[in-house]
N, C-alpha and C. Protein backbone atom coordinates (compact mmCIF):
# COMPACT_ATOMS: atom_id res chain seq x y z
N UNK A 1 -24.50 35.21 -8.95
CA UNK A 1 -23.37 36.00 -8.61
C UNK A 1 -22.38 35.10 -7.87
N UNK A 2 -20.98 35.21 -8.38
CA UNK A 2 -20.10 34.06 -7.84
C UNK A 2 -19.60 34.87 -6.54
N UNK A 3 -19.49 34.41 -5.35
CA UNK A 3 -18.78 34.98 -3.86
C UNK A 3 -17.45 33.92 -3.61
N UNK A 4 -16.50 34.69 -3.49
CA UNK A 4 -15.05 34.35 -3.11
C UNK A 4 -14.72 34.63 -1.62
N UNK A 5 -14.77 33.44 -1.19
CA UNK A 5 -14.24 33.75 0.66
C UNK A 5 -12.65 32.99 0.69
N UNK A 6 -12.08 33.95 0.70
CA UNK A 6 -10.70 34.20 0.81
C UNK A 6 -10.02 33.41 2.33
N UNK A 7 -8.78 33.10 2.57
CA UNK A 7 -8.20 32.85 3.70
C UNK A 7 -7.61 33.84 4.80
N UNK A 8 -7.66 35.11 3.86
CA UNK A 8 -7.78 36.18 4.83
C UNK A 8 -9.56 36.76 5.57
N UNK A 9 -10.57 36.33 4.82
CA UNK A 9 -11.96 36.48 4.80
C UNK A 9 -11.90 35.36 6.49
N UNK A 10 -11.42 33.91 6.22
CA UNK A 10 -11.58 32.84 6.97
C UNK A 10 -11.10 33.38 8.46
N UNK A 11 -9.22 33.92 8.58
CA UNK A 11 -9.33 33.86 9.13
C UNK A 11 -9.41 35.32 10.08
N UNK A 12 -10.36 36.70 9.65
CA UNK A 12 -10.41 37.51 10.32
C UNK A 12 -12.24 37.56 10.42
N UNK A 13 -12.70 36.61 9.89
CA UNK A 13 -14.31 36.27 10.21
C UNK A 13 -14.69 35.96 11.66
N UNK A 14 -15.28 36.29 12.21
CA UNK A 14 -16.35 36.11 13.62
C UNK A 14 -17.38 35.02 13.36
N UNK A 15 -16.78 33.37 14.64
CA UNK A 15 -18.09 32.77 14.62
C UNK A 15 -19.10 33.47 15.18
N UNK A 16 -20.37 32.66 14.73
CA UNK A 16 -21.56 32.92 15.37
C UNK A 16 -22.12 34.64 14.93
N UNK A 17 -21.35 35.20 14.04
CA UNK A 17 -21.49 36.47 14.07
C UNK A 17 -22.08 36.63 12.89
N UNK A 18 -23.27 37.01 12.28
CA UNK A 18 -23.91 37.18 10.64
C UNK A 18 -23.41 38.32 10.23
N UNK A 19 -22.96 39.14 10.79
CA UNK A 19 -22.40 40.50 10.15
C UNK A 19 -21.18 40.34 9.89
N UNK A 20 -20.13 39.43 10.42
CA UNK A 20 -18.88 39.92 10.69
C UNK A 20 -18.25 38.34 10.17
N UNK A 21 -18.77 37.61 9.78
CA UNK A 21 -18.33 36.07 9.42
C UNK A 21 -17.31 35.98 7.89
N UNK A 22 -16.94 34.79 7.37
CA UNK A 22 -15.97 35.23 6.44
C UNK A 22 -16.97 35.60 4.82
N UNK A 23 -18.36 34.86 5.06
CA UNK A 23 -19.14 35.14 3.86
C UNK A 23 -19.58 36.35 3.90
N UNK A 24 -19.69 36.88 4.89
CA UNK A 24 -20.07 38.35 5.41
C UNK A 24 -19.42 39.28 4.30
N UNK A 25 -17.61 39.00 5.17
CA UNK A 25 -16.33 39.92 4.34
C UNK A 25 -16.88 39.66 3.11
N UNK A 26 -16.72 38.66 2.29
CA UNK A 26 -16.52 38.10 1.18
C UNK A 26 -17.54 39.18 0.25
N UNK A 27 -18.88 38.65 0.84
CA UNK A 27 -20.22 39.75 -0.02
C UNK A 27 -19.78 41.20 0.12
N UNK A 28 -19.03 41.87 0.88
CA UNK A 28 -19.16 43.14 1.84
C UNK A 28 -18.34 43.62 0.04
N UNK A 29 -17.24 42.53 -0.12
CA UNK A 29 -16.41 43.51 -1.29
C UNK A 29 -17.48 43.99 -2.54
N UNK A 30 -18.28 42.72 -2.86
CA UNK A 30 -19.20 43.15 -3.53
C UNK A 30 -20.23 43.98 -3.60
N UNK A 31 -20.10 44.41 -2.61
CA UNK A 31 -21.57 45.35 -1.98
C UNK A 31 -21.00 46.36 -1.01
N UNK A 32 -19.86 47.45 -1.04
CA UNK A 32 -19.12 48.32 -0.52
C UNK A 32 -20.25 49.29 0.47
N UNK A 33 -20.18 49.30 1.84
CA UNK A 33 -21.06 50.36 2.28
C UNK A 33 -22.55 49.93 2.62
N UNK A 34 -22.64 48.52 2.04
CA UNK A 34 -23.93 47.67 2.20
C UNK A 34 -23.70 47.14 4.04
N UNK A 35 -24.64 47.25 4.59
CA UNK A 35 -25.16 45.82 5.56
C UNK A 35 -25.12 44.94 5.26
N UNK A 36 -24.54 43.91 5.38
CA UNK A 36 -24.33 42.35 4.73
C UNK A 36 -24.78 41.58 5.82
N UNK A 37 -26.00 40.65 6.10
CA UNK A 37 -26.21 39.43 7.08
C UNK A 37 -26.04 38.23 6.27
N UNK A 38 -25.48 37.45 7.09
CA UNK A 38 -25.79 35.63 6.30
C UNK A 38 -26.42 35.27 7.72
N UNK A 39 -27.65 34.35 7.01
CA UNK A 39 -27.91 33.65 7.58
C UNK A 39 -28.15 32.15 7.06
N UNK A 40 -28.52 30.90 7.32
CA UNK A 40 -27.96 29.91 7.12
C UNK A 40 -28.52 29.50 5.46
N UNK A 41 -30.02 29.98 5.11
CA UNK A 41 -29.50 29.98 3.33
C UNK A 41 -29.56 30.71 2.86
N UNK A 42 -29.87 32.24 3.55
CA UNK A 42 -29.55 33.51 2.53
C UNK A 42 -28.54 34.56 2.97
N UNK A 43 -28.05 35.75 1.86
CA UNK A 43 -27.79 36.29 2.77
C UNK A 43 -28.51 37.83 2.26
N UNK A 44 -28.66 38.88 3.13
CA UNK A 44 -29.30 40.00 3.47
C UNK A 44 -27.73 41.23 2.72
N UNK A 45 -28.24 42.16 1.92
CA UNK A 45 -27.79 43.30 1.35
C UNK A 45 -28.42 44.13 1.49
N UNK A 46 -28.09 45.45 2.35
CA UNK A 46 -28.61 46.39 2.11
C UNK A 46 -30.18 46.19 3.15
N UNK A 47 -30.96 47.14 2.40
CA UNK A 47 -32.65 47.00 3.00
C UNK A 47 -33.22 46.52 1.77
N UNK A 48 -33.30 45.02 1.69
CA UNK A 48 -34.35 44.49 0.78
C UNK A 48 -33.96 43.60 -0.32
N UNK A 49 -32.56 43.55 0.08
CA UNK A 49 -32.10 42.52 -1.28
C UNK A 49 -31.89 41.17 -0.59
N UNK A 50 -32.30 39.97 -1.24
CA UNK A 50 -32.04 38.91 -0.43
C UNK A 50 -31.25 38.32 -1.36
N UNK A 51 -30.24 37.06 -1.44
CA UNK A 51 -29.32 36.28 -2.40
C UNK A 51 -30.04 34.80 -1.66
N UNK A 52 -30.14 33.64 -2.00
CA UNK A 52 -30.03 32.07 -1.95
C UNK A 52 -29.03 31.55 -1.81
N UNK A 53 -27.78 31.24 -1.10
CA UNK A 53 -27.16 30.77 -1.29
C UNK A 53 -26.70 28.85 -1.25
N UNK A 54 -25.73 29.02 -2.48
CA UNK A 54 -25.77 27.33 -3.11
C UNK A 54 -25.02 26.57 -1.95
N UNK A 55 -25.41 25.09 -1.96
CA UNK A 55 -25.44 24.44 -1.04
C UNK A 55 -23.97 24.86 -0.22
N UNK A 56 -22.50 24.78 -1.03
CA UNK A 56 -21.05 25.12 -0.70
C UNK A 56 -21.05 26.17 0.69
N UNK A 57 -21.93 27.20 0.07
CA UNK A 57 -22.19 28.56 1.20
C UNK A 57 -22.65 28.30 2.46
N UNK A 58 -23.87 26.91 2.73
CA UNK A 58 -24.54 26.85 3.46
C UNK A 58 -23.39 25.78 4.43
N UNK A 59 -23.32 24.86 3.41
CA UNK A 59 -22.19 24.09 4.62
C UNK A 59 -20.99 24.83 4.93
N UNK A 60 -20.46 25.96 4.56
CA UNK A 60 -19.12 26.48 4.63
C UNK A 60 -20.13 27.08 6.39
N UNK A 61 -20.74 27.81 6.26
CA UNK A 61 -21.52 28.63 7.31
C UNK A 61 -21.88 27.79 8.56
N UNK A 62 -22.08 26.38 8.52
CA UNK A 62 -22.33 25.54 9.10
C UNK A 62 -20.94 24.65 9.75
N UNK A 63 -19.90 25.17 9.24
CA UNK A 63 -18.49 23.96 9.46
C UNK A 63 -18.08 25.48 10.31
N UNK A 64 -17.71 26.32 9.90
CA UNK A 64 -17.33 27.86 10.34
C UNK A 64 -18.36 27.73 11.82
N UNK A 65 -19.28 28.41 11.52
CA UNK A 65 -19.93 28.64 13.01
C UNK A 65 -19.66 27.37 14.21
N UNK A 66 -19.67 26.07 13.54
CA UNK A 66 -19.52 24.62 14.51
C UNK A 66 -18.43 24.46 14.77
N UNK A 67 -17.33 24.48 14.17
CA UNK A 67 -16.35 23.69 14.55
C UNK A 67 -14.94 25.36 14.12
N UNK A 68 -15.18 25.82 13.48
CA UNK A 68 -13.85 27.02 13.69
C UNK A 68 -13.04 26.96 12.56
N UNK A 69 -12.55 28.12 12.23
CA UNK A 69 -11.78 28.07 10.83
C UNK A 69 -10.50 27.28 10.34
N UNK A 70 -10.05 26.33 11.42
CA UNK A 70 -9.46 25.47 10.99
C UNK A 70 -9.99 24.61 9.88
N UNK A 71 -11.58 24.32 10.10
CA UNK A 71 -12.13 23.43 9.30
C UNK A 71 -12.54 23.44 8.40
N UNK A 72 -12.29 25.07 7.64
CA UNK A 72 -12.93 25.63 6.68
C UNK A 72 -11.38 25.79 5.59
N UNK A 73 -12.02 25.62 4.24
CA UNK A 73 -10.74 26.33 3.52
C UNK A 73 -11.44 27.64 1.92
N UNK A 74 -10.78 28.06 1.46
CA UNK A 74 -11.08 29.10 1.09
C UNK A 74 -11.85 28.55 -0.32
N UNK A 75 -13.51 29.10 -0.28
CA UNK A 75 -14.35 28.45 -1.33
C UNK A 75 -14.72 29.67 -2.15
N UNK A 76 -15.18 29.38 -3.48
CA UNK A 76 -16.35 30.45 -3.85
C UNK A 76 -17.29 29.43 -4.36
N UNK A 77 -18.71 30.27 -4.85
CA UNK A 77 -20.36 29.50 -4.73
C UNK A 77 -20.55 30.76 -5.47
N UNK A 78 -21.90 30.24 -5.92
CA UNK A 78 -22.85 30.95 -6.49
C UNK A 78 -23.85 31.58 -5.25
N UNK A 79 -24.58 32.88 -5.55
CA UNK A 79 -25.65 33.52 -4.91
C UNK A 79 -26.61 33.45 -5.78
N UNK A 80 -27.92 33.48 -5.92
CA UNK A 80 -29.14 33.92 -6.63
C UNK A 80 -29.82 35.25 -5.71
N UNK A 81 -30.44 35.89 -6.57
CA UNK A 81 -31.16 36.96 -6.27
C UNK A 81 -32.46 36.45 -6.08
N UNK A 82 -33.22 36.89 -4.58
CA UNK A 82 -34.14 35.98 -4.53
C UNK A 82 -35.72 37.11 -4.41
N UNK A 83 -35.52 38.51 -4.87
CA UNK A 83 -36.58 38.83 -4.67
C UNK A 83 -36.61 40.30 -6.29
């Protein structure tokens, strides 16, 4: 599943925040009404769905939480379904 994190996603995302971050937004469109967590290689839908996310996701999550959305620019990646 391809995820689009937008520059409006970037910059109304919450560091440090798994619910509220810009991959958060990004999945949330795809999954309307879902719980969305990222955490650093998956992210959480709902009760019980997990995704993998490809390496792009993991360093985007890693530049975002460290250093702030200046340093980030607007990506999409692949998810896998991991269960």
């Amino acid at each position: 599943m391809k995820v689009q994190v937008t520059q409006d996603d970037i910059i109304k995302g919450v560091r440090g925040d798994s619910c509220f971050c810009p991959i958060a937004r990004a999945v949330s469109r795809r999954f309307p009404g879902k719980k969305i967590k990222v955490e650093y290689n998956y992210v959480s839908v709902g009760h019980g769905k997990w995704y993998l996310m490809a390496k792009e996701g993991k360093d985007f999550v890693q530049n975002f939480d460290c250093f702030g959305p200046r340093f980030v620019k607007p990506i999409e990646f692949d998810m896998m379904e991991s269960n």
